[in-house]
PDB file of N, CA and C in Angstrom:
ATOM      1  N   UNK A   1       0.845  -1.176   0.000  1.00  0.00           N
ATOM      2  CA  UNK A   1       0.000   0.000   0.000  1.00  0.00           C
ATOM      3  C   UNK A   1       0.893   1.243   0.000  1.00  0.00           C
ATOM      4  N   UNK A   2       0.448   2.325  -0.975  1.00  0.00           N
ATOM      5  CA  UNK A   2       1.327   3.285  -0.560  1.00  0.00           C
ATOM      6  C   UNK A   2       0.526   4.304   0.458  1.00  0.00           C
ATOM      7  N   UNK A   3       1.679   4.882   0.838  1.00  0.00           N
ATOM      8  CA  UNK A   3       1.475   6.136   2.107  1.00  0.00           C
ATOM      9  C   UNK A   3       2.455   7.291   1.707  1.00  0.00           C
ATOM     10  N   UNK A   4       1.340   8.179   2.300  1.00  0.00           N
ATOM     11  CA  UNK A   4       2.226   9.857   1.709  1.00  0.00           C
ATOM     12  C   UNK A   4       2.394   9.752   3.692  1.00  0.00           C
ATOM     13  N   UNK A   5       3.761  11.210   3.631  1.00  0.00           N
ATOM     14  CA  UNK A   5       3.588  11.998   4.801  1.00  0.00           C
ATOM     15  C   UNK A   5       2.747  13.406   4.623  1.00  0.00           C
ATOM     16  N   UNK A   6       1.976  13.478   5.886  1.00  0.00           N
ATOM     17  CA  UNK A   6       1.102  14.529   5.855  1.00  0.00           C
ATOM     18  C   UNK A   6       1.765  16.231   6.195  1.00  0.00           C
ATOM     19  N   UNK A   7       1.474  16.931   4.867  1.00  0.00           N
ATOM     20  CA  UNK A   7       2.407  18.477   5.220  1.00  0.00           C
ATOM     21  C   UNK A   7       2.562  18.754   6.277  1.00  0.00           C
ATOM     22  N   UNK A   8       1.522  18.615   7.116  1.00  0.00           N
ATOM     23  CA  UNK A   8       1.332  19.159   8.081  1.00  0.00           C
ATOM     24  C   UNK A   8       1.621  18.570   9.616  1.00  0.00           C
ATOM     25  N   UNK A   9       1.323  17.662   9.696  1.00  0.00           N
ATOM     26  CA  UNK A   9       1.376  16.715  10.859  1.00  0.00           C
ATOM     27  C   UNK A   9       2.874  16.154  11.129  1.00  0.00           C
ATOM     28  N   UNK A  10       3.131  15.461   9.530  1.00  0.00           N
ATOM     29  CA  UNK A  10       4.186  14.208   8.961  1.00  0.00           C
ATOM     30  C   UNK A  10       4.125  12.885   9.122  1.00  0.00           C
ATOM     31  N   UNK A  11       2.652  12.662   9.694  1.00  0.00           N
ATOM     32  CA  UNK A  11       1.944  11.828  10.136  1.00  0.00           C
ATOM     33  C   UNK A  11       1.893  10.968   8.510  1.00  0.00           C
ATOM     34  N   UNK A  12       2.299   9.469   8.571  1.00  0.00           N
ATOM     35  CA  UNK A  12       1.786   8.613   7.152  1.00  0.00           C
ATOM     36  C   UNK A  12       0.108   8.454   6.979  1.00  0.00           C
ATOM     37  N   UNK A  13       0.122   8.250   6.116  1.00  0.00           N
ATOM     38  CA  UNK A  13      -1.419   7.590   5.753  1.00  0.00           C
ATOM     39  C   UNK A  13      -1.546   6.989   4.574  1.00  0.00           C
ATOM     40  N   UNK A  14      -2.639   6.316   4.218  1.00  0.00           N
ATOM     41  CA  UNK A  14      -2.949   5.468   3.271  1.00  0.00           C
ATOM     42  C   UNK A  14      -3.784   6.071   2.165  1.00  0.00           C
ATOM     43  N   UNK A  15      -3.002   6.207   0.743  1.00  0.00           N
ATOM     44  CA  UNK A  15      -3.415   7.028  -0.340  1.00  0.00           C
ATOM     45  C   UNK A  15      -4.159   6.217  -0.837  1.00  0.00           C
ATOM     46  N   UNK A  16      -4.620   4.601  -0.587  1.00  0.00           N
ATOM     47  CA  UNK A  16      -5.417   4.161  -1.194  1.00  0.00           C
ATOM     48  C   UNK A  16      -4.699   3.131  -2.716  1.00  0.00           C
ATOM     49  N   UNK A  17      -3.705   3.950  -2.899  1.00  0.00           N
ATOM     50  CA  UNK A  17      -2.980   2.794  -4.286  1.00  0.00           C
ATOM     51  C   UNK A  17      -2.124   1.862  -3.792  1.00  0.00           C
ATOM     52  N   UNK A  18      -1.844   0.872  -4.396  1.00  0.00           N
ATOM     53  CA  UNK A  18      -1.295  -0.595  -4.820  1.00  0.00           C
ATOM     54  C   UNK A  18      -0.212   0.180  -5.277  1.00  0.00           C
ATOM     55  N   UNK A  19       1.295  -0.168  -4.890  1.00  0.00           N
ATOM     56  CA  UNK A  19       2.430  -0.716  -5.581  1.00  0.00           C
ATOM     57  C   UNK A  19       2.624  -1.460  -5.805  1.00  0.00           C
ATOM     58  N   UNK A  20       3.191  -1.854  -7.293  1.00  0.00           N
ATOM     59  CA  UNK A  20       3.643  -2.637  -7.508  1.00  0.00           C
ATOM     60  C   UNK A  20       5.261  -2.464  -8.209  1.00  0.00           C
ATOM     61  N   UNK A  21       5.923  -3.606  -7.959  1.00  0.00           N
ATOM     62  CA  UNK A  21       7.348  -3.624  -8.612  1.00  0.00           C
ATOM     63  C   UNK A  21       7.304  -4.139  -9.723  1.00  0.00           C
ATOM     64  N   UNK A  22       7.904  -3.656 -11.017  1.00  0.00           N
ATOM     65  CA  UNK A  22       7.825  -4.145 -12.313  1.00  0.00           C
ATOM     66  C   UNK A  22       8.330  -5.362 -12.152  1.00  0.00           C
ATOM     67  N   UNK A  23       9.517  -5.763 -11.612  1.00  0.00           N
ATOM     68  CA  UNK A  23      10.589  -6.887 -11.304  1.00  0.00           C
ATOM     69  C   UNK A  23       9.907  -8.168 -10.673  1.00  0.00           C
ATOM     70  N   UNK A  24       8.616  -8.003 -10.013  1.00  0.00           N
ATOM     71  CA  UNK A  24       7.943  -8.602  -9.437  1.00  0.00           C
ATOM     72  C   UNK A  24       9.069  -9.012  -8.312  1.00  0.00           C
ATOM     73  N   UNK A  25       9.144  -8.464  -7.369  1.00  0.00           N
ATOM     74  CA  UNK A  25      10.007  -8.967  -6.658  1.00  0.00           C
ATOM     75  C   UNK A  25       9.217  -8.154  -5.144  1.00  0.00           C
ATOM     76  N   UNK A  26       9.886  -8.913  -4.288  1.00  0.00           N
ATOM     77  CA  UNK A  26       9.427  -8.397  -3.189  1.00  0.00           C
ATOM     78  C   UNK A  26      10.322  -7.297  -2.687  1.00  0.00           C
ATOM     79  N   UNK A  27      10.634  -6.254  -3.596  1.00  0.00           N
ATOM     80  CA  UNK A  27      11.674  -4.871  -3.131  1.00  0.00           C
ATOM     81  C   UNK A  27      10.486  -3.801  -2.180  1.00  0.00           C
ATOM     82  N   UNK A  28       9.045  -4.146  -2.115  1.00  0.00           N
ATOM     83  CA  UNK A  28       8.507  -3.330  -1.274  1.00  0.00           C
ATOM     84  C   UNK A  28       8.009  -3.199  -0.150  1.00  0.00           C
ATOM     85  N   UNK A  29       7.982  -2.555   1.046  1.00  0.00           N
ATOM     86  CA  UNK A  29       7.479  -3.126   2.147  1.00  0.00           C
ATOM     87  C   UNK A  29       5.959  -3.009   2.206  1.00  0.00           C
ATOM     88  N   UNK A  30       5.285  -3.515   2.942  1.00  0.00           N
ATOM     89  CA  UNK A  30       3.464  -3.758   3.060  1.00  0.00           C
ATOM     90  C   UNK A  30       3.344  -2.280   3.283  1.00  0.00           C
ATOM     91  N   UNK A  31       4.090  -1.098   4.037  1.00  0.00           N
ATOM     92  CA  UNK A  31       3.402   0.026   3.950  1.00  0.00           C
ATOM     93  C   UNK A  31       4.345   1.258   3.334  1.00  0.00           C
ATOM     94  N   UNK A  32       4.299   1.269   2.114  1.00  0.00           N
ATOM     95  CA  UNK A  32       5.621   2.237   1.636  1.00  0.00           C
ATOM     96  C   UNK A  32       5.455   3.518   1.307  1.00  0.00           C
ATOM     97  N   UNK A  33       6.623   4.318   2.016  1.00  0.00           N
ATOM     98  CA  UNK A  33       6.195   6.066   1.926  1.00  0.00           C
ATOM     99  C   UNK A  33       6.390   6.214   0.876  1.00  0.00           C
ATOM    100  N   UNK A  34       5.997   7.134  -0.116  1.00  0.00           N
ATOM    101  CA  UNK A  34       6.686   7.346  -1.855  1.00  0.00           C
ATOM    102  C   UNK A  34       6.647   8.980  -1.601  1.00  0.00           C
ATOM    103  N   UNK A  35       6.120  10.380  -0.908  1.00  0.00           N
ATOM    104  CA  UNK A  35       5.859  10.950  -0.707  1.00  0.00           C
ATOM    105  C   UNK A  35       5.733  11.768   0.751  1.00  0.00           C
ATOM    106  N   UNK A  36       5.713  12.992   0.699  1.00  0.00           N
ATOM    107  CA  UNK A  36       5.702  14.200   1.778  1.00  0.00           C
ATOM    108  C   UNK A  36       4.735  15.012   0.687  1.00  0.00           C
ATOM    109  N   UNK A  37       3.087  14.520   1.119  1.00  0.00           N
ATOM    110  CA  UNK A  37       2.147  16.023  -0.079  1.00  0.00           C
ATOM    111  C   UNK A  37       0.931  15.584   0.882  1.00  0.00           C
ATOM    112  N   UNK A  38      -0.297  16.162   0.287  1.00  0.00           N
ATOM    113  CA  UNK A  38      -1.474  15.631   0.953  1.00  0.00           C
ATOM    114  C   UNK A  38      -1.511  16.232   2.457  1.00  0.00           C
ATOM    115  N   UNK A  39      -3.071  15.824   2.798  1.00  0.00           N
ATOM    116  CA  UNK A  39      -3.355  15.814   3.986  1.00  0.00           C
ATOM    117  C   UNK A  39      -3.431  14.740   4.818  1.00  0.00           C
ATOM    118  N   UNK A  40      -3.432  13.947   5.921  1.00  0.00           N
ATOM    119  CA  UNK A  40      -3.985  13.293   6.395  1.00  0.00           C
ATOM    120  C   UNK A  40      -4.999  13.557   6.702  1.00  0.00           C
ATOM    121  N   UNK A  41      -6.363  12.343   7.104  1.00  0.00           N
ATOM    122  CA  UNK A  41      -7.707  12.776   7.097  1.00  0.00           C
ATOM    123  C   UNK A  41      -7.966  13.540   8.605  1.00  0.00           C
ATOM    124  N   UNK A  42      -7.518  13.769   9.679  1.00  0.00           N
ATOM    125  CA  UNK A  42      -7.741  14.830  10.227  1.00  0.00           C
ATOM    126  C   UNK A  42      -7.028  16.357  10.324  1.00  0.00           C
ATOM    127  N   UNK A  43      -6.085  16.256   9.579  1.00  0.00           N
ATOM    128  CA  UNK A  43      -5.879  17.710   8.966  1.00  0.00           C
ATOM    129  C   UNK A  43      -6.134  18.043   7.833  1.00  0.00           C
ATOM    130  N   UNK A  44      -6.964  17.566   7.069  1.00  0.00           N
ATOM    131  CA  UNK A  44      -7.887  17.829   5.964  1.00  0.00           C
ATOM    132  C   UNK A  44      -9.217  17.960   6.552  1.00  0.00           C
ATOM    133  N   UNK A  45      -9.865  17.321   7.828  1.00  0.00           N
ATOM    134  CA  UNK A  45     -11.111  18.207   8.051  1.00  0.00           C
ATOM    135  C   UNK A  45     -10.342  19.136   9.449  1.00  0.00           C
ATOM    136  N   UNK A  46      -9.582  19.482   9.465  1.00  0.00           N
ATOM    137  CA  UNK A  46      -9.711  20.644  10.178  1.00  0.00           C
ATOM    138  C   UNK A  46      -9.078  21.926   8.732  1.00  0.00           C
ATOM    139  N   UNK A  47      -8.536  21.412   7.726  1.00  0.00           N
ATOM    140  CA  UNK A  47      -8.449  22.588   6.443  1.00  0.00           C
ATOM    141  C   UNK A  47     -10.054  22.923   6.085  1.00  0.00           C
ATOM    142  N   UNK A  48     -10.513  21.643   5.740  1.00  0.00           N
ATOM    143  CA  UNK A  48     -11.933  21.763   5.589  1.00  0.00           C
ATOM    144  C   UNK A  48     -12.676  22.852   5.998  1.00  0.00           C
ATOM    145  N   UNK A  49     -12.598  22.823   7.294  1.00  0.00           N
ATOM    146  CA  UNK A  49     -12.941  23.426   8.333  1.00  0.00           C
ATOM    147  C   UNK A  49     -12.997  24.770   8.348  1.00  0.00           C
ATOM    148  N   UNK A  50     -12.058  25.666   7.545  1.00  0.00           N
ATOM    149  CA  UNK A  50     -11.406  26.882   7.561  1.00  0.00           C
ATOM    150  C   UNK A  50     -10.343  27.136   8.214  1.00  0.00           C
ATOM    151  N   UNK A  51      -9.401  25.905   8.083  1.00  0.00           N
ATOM    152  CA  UNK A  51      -8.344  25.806   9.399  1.00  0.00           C
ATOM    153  C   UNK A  51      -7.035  26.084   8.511  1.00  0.00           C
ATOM    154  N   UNK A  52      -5.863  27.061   9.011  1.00  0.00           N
ATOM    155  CA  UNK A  52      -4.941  27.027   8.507  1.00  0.00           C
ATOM    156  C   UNK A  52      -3.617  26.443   9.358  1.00  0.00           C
ATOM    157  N   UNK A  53      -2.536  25.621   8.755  1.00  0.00           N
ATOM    158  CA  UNK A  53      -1.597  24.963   9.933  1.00  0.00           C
ATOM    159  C   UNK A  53      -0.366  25.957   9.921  1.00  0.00           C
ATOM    160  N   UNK A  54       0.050  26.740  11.150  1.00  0.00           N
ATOM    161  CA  UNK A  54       1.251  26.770  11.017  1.00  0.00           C
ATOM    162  C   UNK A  54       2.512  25.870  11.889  1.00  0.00           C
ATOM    163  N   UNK A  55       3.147  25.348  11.258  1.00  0.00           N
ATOM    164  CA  UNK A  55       4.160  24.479  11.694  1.00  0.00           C
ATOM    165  C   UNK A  55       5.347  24.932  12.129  1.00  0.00           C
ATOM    166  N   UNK A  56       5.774  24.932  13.314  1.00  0.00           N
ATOM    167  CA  UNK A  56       7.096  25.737  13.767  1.00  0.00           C
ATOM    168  C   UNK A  56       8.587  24.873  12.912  1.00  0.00           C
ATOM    169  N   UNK A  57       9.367  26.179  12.892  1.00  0.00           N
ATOM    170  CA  UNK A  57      10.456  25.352  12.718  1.00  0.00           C
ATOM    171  C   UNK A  57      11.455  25.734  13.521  1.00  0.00           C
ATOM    172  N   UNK A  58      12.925  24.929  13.362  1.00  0.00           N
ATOM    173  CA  UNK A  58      13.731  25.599  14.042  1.00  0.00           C
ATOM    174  C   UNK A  58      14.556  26.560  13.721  1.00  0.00           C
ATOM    175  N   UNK A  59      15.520  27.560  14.216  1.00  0.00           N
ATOM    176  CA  UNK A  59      15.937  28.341  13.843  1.00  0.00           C
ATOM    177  C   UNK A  59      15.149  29.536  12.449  1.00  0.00           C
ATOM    178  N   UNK A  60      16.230  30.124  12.146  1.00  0.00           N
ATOM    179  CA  UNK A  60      15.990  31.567  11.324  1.00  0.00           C
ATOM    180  C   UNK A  60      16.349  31.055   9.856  1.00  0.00           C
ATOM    181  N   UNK A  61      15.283  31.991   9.088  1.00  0.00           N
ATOM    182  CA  UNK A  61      15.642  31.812   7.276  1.00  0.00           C
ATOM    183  C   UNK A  61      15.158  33.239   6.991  1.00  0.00           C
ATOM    184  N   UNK A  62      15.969  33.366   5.835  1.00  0.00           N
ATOM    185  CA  UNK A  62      16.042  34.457   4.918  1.00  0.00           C
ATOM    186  C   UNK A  62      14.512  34.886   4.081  1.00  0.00           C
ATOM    187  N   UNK A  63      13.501  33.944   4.643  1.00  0.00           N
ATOM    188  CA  UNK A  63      12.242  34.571   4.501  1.00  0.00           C
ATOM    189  C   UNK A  63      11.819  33.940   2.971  1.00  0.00           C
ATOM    190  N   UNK A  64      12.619  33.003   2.369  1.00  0.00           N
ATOM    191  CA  UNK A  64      13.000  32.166   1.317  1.00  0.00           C
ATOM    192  C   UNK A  64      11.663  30.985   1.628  1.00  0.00           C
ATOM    193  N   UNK A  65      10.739  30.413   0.572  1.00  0.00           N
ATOM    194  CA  UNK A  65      10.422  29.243   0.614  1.00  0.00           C
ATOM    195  C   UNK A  65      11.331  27.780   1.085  1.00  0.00           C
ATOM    196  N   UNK A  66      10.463  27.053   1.843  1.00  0.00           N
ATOM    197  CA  UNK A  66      11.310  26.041   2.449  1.00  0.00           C
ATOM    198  C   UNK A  66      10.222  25.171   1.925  1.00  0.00           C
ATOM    199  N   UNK A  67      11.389  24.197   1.442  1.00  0.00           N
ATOM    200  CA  UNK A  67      11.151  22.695   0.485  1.00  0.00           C
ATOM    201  C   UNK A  67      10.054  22.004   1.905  1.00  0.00           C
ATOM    202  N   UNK A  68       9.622  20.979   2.238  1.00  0.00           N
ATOM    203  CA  UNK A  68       9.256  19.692   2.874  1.00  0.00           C
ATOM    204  C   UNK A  68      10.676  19.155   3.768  1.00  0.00           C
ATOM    205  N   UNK A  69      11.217  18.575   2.712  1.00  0.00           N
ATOM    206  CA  UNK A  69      13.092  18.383   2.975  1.00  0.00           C
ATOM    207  C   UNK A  69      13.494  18.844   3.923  1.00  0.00           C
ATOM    208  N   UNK A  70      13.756  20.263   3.600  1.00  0.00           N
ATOM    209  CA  UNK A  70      14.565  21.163   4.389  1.00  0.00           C
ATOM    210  C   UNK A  70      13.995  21.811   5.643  1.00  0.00           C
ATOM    211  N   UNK A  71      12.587  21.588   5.759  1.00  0.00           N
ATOM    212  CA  UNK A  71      12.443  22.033   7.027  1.00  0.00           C
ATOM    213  C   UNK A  71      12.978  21.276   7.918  1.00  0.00           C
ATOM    214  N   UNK A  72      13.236  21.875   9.590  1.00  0.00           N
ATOM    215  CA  UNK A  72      13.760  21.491  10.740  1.00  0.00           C
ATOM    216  C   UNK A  72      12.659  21.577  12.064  1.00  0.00           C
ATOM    217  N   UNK A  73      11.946  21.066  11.638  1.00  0.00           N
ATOM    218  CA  UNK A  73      10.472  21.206  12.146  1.00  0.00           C
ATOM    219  C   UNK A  73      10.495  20.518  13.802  1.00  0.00           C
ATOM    220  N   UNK A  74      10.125  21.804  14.310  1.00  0.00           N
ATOM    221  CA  UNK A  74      10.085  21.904  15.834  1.00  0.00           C
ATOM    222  C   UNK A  74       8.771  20.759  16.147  1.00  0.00           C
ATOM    223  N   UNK A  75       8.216  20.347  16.017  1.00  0.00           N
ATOM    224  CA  UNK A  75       7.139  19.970  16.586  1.00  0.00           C
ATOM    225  C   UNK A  75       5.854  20.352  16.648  1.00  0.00           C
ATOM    226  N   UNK A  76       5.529  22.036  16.986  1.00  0.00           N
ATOM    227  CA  UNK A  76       4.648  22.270  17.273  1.00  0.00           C
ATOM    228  C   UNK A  76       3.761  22.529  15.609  1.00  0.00           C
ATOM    229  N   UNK A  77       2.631  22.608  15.544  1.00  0.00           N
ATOM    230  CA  UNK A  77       1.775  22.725  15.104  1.00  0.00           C
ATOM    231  C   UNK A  77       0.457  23.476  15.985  1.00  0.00           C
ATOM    232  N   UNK A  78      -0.013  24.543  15.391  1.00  0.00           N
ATOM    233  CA  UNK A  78      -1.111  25.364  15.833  1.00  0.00           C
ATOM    234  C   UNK A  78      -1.717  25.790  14.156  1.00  0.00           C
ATOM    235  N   UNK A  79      -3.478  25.076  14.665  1.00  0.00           N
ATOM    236  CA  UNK A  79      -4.256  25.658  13.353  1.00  0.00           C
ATOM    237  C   UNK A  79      -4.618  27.116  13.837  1.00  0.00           C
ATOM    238  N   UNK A  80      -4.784  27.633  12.919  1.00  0.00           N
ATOM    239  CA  UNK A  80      -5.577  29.505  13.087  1.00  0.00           C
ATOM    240  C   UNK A  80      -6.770  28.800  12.203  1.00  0.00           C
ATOM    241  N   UNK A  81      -7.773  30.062  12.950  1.00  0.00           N
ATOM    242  CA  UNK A  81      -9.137  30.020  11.505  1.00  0.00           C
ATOM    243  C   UNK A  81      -8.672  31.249  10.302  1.00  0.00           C
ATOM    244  N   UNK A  82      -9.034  30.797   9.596  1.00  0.00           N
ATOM    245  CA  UNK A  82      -8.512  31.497   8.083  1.00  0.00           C
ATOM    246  C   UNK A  82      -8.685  33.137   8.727  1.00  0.00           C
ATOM    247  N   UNK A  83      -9.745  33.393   9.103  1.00  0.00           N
ATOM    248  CA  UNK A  83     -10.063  35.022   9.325  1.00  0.00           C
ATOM    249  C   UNK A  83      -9.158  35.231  10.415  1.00  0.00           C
ATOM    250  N   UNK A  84      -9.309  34.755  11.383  1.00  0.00           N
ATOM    251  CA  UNK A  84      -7.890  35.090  12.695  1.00  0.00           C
ATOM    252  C   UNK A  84      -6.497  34.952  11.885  1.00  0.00           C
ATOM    253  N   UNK A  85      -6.047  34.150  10.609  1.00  0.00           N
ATOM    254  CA  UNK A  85      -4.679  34.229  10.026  1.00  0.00           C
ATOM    255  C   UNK A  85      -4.365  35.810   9.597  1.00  0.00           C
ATOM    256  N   UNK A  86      -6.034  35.698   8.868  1.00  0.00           N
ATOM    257  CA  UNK A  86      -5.661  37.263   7.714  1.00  0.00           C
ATOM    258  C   UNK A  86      -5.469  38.200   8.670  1.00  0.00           C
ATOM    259  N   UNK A  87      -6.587  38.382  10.120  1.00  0.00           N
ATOM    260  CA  UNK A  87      -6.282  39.465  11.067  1.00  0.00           C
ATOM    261  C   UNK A  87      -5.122  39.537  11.672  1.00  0.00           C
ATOM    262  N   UNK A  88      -4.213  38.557  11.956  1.00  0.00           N
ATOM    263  CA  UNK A  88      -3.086  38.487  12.420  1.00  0.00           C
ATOM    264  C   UNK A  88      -1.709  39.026  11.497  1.00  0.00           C
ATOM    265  N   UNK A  89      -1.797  38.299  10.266  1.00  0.00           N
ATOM    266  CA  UNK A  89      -0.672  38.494   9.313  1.00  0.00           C
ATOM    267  C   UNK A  89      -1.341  39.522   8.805  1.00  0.00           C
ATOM    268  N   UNK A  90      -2.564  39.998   7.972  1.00  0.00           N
ATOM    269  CA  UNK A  90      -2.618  41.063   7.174  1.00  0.00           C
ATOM    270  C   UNK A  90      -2.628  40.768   6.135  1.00  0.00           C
ATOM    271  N   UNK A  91      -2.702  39.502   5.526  1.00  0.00           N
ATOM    272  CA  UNK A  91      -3.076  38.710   4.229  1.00  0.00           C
ATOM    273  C   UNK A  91      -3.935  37.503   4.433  1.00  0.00           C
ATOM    274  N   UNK A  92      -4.775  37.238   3.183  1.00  0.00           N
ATOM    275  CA  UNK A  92      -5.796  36.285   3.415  1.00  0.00           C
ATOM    276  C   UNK A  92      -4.407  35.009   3.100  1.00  0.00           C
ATOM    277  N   UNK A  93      -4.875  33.952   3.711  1.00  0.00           N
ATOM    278  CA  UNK A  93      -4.174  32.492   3.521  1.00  0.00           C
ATOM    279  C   UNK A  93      -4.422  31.850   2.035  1.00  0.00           C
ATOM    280  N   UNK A  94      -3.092  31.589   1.247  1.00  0.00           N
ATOM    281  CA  UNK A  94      -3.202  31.058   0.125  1.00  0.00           C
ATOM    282  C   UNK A  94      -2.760  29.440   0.054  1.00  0.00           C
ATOM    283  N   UNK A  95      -2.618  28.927   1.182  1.00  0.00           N
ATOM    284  CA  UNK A  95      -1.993  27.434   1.112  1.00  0.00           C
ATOM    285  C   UNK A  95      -2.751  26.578   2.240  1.00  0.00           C
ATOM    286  N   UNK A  96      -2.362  25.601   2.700  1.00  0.00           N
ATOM    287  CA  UNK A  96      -3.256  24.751   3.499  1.00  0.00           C
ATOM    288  C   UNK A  96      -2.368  24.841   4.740  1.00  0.00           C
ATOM    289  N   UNK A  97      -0.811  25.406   4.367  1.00  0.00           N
ATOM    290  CA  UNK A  97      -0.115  24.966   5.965  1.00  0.00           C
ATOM    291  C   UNK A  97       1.252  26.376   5.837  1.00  0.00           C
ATOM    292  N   UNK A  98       1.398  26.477   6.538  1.00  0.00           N
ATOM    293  CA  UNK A  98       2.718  27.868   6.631  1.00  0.00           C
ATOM    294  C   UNK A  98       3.570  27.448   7.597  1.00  0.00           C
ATOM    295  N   UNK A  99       5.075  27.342   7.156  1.00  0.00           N
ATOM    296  CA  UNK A  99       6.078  26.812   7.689  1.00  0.00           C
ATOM    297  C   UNK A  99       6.055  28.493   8.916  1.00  0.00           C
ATOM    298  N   UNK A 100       6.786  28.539   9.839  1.00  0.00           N
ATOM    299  CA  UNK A 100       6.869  30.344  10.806  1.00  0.00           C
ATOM    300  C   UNK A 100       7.790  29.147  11.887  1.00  0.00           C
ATOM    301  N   UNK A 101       8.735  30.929  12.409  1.00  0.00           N
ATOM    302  CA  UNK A 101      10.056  30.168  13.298  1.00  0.00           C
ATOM    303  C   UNK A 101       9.071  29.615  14.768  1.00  0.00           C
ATOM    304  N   UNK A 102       9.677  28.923  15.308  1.00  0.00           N
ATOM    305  CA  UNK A 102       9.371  29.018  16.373  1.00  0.00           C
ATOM    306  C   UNK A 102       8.822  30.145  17.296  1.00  0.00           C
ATOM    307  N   UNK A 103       9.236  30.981  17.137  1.00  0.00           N
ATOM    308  CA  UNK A 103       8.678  31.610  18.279  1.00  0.00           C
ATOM    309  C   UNK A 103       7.977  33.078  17.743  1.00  0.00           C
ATOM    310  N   UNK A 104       7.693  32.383  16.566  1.00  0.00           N
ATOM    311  CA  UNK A 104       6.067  33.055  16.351  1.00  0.00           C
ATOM    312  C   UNK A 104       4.888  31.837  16.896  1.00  0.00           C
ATOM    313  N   UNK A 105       5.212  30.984  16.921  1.00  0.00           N
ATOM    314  CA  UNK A 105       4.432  29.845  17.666  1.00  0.00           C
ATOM    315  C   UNK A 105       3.831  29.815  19.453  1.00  0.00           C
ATOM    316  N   UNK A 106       5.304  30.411  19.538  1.00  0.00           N
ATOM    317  CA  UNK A 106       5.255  30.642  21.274  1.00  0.00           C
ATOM    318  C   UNK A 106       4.711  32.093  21.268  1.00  0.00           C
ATOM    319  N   UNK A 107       4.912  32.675  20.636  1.00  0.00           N
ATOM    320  CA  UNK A 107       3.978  34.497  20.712  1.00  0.00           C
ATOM    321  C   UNK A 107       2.323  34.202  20.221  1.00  0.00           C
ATOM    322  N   UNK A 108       1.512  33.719  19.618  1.00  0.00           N
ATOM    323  CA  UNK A 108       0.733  32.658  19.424  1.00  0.00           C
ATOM    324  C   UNK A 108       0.063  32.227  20.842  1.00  0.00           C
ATOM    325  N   UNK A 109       0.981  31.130  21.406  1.00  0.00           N
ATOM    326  CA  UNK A 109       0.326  30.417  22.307  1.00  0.00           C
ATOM    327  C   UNK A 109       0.316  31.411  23.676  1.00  0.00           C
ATOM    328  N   UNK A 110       1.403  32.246  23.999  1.00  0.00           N
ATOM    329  CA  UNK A 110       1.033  33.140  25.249  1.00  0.00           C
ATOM    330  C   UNK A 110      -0.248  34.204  24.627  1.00  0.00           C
ATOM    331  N   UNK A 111      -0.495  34.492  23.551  1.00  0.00           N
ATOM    332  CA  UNK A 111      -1.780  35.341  23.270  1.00  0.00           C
ATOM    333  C   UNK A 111      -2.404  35.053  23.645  1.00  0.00           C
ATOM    334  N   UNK A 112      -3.015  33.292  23.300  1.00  0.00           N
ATOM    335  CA  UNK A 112      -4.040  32.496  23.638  1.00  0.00           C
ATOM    336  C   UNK A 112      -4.433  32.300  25.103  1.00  0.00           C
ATOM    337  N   UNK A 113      -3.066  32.342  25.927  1.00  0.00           N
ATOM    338  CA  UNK A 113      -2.945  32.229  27.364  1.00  0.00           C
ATOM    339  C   UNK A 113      -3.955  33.258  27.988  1.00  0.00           C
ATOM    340  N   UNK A 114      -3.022  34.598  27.270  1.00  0.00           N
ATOM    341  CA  UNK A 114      -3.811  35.821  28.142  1.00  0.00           C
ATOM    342  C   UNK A 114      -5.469  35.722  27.578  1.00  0.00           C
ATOM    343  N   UNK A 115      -5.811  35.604  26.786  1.00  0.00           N
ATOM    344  CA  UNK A 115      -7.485  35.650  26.655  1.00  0.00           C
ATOM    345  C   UNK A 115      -8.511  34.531  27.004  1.00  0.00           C
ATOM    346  N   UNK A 116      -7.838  33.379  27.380  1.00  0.00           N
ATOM    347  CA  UNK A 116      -8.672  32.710  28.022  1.00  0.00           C
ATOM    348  C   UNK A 116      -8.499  32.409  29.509  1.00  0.00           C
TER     349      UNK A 116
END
């Protein structure tokens, strides 16, 4: 069976297709990653949802797109609702997930602190 990793999570899941090896050989394992795209099915209904992911990473970048690859991904994950993204950043959300350093994550979660 193949399995993607999920953008967002990195969580595997099951895309539903059959590999097969031309060679017929047993070169594949019963659950094989081929991929880093997709959602997994609960961060696709929380996109659904109006949910946007931002995924911390570590350290500082030049403000440059970062591959899948190359991120150094802290762990955390926090969804925003699309309208709390745009009020926050000042642009509506054009993707399903936004790589941000760490500690826009932690400025984020003490906001959340003080209002509830």
């Amino acid at each position: 069976m193949e399995q993607h990793l999920c953008e967002v999570c990195a969580t595997p899941y099951d895309t539903g297709a059959i590999l097969l090896d031309r060679k017929l050989k047993q070169s594949l394992e019963r659950n094989t990653i081929t991929a880093m795209e997709g959602l997994c099915p609960e961060c696709q209904k929380l996109y659904d949802d109006g949910f946007i992911a931002l995924v911390g990473v570590r350290g500082k970048w030049d403000g440059r797109s970062i591959k899948h690859s190359e991120a150094d991904r802290s762990g955390e994950i926090i969804h925003l609702k699309d309208v709390a993204y745009e009020g926050i950043f000042g642009q509506k959300p054009t993707t399903k997930m936004v790589y941000c350093e760490q500690e826009v994550i932690e400025a984020l979660k003490k906001k959340k602190e003080e209002v509830t």
